[in-house]
N, C-alpha and C. Protein backbone atom coordinates (compact mmCIF):
# COMPACT_ATOMS: atom_id res chain seq x y z
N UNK A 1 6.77 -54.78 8.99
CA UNK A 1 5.45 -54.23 8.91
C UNK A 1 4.71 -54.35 10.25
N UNK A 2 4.88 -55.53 10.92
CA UNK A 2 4.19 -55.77 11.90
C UNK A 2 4.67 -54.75 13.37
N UNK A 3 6.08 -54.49 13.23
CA UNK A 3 6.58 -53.98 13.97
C UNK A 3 6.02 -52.19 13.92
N UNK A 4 6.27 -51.65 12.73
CA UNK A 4 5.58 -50.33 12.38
C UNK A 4 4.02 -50.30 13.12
N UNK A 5 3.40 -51.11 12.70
CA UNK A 5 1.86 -51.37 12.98
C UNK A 5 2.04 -51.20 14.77
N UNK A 6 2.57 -51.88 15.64
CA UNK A 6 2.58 -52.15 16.67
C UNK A 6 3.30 -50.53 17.39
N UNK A 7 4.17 -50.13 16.58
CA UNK A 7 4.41 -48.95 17.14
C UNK A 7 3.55 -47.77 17.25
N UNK A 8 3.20 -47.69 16.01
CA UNK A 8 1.91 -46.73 15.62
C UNK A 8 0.47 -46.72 16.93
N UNK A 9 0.39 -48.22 17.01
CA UNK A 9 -0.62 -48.58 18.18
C UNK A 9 -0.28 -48.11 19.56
N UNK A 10 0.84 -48.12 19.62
CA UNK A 10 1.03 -47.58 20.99
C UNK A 10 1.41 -46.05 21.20
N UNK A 11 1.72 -45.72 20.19
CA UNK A 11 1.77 -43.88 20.28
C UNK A 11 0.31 -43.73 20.11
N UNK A 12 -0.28 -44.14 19.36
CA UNK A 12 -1.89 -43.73 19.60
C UNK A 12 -2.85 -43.80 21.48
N UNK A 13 -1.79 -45.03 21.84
CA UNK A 13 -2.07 -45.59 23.14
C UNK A 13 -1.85 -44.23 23.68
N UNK A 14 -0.90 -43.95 23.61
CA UNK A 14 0.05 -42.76 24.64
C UNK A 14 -0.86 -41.68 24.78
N UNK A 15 -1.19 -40.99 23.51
CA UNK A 15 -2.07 -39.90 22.87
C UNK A 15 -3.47 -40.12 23.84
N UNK A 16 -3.91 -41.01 23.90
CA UNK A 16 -4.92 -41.53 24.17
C UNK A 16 -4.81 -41.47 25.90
N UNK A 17 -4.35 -41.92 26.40
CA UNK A 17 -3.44 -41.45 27.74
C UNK A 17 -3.09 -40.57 28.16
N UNK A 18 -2.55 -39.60 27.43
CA UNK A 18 -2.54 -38.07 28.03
C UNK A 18 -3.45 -37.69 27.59
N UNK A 19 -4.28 -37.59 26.48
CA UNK A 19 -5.95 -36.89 27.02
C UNK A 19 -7.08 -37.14 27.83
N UNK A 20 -6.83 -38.94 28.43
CA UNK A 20 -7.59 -39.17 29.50
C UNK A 20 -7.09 -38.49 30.94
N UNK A 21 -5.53 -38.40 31.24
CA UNK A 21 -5.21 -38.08 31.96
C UNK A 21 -5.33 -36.34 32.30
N UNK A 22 -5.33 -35.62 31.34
CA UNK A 22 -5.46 -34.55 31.44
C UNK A 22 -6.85 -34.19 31.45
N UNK A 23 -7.92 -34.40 30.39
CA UNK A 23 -9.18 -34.70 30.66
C UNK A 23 -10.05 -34.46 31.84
N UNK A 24 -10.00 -35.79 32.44
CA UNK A 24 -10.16 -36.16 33.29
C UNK A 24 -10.84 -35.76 34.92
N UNK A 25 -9.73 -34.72 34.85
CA UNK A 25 -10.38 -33.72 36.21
C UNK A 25 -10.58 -32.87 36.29
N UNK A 26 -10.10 -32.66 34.51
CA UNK A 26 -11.19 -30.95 34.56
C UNK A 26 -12.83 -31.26 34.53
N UNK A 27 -12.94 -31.95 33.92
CA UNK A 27 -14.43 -32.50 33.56
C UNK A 27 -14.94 -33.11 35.14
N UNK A 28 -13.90 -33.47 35.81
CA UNK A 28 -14.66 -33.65 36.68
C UNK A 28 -14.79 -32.35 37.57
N UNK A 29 -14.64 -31.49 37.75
CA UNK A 29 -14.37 -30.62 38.31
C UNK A 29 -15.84 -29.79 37.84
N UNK A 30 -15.61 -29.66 36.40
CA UNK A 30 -17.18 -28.99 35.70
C UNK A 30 -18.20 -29.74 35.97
N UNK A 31 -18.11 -31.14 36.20
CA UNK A 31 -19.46 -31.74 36.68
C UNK A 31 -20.02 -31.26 37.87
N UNK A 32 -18.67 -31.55 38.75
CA UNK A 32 -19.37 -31.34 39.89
C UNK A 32 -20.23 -29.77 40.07
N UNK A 33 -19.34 -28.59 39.99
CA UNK A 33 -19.98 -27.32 39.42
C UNK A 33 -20.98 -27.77 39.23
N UNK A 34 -21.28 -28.31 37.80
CA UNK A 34 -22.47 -27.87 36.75
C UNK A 34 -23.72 -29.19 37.73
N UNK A 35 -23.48 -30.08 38.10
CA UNK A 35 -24.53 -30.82 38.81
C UNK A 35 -24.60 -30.74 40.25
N UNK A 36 -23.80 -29.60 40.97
CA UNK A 36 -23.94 -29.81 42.48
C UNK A 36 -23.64 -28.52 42.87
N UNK A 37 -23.76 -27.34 42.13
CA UNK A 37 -24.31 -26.29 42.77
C UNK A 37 -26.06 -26.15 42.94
N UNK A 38 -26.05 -25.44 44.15
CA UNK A 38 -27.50 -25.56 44.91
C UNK A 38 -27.43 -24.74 46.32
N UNK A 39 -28.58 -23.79 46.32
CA UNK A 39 -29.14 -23.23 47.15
C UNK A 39 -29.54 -23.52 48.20
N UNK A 40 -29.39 -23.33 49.42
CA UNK A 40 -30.08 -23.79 50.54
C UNK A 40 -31.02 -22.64 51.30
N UNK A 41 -32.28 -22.49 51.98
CA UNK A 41 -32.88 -21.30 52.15
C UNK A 41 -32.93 -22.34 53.72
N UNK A 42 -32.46 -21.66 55.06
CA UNK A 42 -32.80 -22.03 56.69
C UNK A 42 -33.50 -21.03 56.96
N UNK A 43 -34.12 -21.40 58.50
CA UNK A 43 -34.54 -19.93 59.03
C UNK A 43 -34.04 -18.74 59.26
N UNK A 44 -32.44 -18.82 59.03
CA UNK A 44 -31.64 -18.06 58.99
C UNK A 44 -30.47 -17.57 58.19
N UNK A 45 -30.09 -18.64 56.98
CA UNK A 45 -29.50 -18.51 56.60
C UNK A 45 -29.33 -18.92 55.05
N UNK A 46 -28.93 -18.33 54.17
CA UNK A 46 -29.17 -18.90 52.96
C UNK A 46 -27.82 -19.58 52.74
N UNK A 47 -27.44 -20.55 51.91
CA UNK A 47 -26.40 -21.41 51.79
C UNK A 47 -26.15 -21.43 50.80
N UNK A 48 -24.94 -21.36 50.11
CA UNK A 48 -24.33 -21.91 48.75
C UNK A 48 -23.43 -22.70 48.53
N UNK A 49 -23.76 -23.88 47.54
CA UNK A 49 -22.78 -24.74 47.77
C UNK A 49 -22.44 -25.12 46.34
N UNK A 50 -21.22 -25.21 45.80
CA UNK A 50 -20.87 -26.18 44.83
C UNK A 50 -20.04 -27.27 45.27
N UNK A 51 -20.72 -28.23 44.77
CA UNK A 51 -20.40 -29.32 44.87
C UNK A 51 -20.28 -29.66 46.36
N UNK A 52 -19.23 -30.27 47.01
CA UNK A 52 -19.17 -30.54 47.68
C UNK A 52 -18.49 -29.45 49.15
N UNK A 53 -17.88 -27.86 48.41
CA UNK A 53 -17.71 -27.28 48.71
C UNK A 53 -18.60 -26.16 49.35
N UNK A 54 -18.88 -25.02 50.33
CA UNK A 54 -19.73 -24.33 51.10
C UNK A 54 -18.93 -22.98 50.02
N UNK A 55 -19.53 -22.51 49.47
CA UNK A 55 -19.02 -21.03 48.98
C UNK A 55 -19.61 -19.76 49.41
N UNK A 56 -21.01 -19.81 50.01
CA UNK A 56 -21.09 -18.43 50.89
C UNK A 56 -22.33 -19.12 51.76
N UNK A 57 -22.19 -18.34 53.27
CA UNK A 57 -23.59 -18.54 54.22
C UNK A 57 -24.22 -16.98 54.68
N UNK A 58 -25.02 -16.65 53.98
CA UNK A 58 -25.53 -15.25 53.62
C UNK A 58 -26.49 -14.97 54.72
N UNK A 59 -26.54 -14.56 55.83
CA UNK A 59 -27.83 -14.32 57.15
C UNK A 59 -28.71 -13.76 56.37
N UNK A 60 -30.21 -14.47 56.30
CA UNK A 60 -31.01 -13.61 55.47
C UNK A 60 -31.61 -12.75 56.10
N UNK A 61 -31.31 -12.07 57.18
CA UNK A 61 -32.04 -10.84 57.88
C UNK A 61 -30.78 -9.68 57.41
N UNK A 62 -29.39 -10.08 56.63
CA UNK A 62 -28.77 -9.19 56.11
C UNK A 62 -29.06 -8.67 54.85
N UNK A 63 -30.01 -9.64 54.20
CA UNK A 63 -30.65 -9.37 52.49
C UNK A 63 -31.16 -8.01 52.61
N UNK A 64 -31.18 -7.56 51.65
CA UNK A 64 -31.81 -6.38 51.84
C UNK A 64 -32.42 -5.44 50.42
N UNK A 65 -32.37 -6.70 49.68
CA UNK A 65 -32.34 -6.40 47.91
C UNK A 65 -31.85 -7.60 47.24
N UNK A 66 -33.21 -7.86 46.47
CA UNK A 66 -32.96 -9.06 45.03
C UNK A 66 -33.48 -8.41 43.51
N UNK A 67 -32.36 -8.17 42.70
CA UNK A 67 -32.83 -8.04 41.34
C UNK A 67 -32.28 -8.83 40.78
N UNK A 68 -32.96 -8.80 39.30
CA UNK A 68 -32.71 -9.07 38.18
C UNK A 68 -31.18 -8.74 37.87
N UNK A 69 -30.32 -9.60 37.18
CA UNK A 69 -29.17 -9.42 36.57
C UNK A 69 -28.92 -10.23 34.89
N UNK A 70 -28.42 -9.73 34.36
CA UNK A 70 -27.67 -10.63 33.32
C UNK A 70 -26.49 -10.39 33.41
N UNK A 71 -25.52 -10.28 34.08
CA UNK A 71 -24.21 -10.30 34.07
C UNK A 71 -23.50 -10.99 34.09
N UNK A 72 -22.47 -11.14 33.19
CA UNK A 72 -21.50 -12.26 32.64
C UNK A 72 -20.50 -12.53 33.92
N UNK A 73 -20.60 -11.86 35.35
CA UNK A 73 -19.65 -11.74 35.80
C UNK A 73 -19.37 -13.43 36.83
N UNK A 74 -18.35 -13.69 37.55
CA UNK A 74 -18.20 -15.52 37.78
C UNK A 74 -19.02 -15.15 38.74
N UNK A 75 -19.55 -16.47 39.36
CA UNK A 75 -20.58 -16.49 40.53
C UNK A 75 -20.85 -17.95 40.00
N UNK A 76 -21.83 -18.32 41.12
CA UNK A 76 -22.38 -19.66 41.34
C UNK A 76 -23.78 -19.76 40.76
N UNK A 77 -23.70 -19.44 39.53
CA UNK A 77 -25.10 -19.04 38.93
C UNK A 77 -24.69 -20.05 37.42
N UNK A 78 -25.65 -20.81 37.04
CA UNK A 78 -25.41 -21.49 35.82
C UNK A 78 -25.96 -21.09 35.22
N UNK A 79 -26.89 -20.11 34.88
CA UNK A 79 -27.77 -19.22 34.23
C UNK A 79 -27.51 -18.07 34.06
N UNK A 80 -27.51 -17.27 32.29
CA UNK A 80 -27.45 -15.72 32.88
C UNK A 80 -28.42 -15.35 33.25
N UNK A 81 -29.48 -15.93 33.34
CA UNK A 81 -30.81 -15.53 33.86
C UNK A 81 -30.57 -15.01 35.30
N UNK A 82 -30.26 -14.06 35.98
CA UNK A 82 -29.47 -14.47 37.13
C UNK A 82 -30.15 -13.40 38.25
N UNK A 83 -30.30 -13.46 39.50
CA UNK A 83 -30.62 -13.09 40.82
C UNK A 83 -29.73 -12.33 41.38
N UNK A 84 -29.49 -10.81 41.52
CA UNK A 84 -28.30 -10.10 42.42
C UNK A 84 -28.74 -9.94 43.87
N UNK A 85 -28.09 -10.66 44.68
CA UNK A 85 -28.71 -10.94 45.97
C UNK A 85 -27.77 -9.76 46.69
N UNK A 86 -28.14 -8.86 47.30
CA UNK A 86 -27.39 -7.21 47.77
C UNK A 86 -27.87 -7.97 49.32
N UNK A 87 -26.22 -7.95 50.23
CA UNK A 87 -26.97 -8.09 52.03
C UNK A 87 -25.52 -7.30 52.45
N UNK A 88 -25.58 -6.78 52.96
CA UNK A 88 -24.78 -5.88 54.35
C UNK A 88 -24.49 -5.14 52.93
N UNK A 89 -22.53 -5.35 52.78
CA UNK A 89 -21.88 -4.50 51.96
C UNK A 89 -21.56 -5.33 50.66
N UNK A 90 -22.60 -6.15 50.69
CA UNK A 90 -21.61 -7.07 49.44
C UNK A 90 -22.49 -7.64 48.34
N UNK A 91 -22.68 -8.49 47.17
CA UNK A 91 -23.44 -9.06 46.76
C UNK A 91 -22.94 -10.28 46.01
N UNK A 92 -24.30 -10.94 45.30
CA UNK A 92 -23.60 -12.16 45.13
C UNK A 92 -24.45 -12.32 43.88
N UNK A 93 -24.72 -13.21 42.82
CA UNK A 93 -25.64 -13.77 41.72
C UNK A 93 -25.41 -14.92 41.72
N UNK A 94 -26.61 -15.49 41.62
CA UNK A 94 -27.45 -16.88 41.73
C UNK A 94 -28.44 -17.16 40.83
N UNK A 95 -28.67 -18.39 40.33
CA UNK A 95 -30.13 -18.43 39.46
C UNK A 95 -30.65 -19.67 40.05
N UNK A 96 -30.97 -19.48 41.03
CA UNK A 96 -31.87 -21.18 41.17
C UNK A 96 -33.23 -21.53 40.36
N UNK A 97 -32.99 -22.81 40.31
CA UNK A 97 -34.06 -23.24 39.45
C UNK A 97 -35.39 -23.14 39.82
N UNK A 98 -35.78 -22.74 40.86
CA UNK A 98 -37.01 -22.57 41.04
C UNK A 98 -37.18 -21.37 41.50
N UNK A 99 -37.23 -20.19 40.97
CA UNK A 99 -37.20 -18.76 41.14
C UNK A 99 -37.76 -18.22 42.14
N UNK A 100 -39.21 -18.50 41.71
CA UNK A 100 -40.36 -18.45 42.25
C UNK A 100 -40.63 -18.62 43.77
N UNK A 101 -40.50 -19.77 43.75
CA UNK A 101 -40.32 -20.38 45.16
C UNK A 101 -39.07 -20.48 46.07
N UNK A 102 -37.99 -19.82 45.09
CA UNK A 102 -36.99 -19.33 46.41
C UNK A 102 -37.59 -17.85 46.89
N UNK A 103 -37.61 -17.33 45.96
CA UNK A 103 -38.18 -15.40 46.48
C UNK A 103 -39.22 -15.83 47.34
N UNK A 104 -40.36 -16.48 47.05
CA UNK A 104 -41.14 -16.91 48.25
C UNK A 104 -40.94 -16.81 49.37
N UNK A 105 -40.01 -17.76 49.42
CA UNK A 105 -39.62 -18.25 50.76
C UNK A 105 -38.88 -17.37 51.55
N UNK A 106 -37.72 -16.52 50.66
CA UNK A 106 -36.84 -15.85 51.31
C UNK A 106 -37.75 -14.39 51.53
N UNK A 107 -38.97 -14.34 51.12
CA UNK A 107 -38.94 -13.27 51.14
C UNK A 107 -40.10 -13.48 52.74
N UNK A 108 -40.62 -14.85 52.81
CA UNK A 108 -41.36 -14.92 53.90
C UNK A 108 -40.52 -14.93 55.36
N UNK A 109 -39.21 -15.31 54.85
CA UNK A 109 -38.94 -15.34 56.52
C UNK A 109 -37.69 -13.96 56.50
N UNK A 110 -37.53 -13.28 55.45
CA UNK A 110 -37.40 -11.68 55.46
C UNK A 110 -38.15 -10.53 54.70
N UNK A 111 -39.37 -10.12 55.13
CA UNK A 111 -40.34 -9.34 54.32
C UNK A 111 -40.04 -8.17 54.15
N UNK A 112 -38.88 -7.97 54.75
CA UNK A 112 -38.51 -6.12 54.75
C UNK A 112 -37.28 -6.57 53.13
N UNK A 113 -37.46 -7.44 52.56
CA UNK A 113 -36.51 -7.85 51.25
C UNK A 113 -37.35 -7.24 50.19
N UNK A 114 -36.35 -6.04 49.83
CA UNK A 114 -37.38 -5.02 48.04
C UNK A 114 -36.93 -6.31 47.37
N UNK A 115 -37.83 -6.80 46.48
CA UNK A 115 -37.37 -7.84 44.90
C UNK A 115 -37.81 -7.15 43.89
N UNK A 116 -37.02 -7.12 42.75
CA UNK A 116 -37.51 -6.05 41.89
C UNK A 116 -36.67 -7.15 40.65
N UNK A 117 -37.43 -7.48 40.21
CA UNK A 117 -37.30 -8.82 39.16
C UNK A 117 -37.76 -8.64 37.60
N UNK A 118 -38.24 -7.89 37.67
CA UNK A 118 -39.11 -7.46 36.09
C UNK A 118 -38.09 -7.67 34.92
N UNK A 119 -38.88 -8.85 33.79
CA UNK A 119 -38.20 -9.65 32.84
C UNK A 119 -37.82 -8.42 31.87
């Protein structure tokens, strides 16, 4: 009996072990995503970063258009609430948390930027 008992405990061990192991870095992987993507606005350049990674450096004298999006499509946006940022030939979606005060800003140190945001 004791022996059954003791076996049982350690296949549970095991079980328990490959879902920490597997686990593990996906979750860490979504953390980092989900707590360390973030916007950066310079005098020149807007920044995106997840996590610890640089994923685009956008010249904001190339902006040239911010709307409104809900699109399901991947991007660095944790929100579908989401920002289509249009500069040269390309675009990108973003939702930073402070809406408001990114368009502000980006739009003060590029004023020739149409925003057309309407909920």
């Amino acid at each position: 009996m004791h022996i059954t008992t003791a076996l049982n405990t350690y296949k549970g061990y095991e079980e328990f072990l490959v879902i920490v192991i597997l686990w593990t870095p996906i979750l860490s992987i979504v953390g980092t995503v989900w707590l360390g993507t973030a916007y950066q606005i310079t005098n020149d350049f807007m920044i995106i970063k997840i996590g610890p990674i640089t994923h685009s450096v956008i010249p904001i004298s190339e902006i040239h258009q911010i709307n409104r999006s809900y699109s399901l499509m991947s991007s660095p946006a944790l929100s579908l609430t989401r920002l289509e940022i249009k500069y040269s030939k390309s675009y990108i979606l973003i939702s930073p948390e402070a809406e408001e005060e990114f368009l502000t800003l980006i739009k003060s140190i590029n004023p020739q930027i149409l925003i057309n945001i309407t909920h």
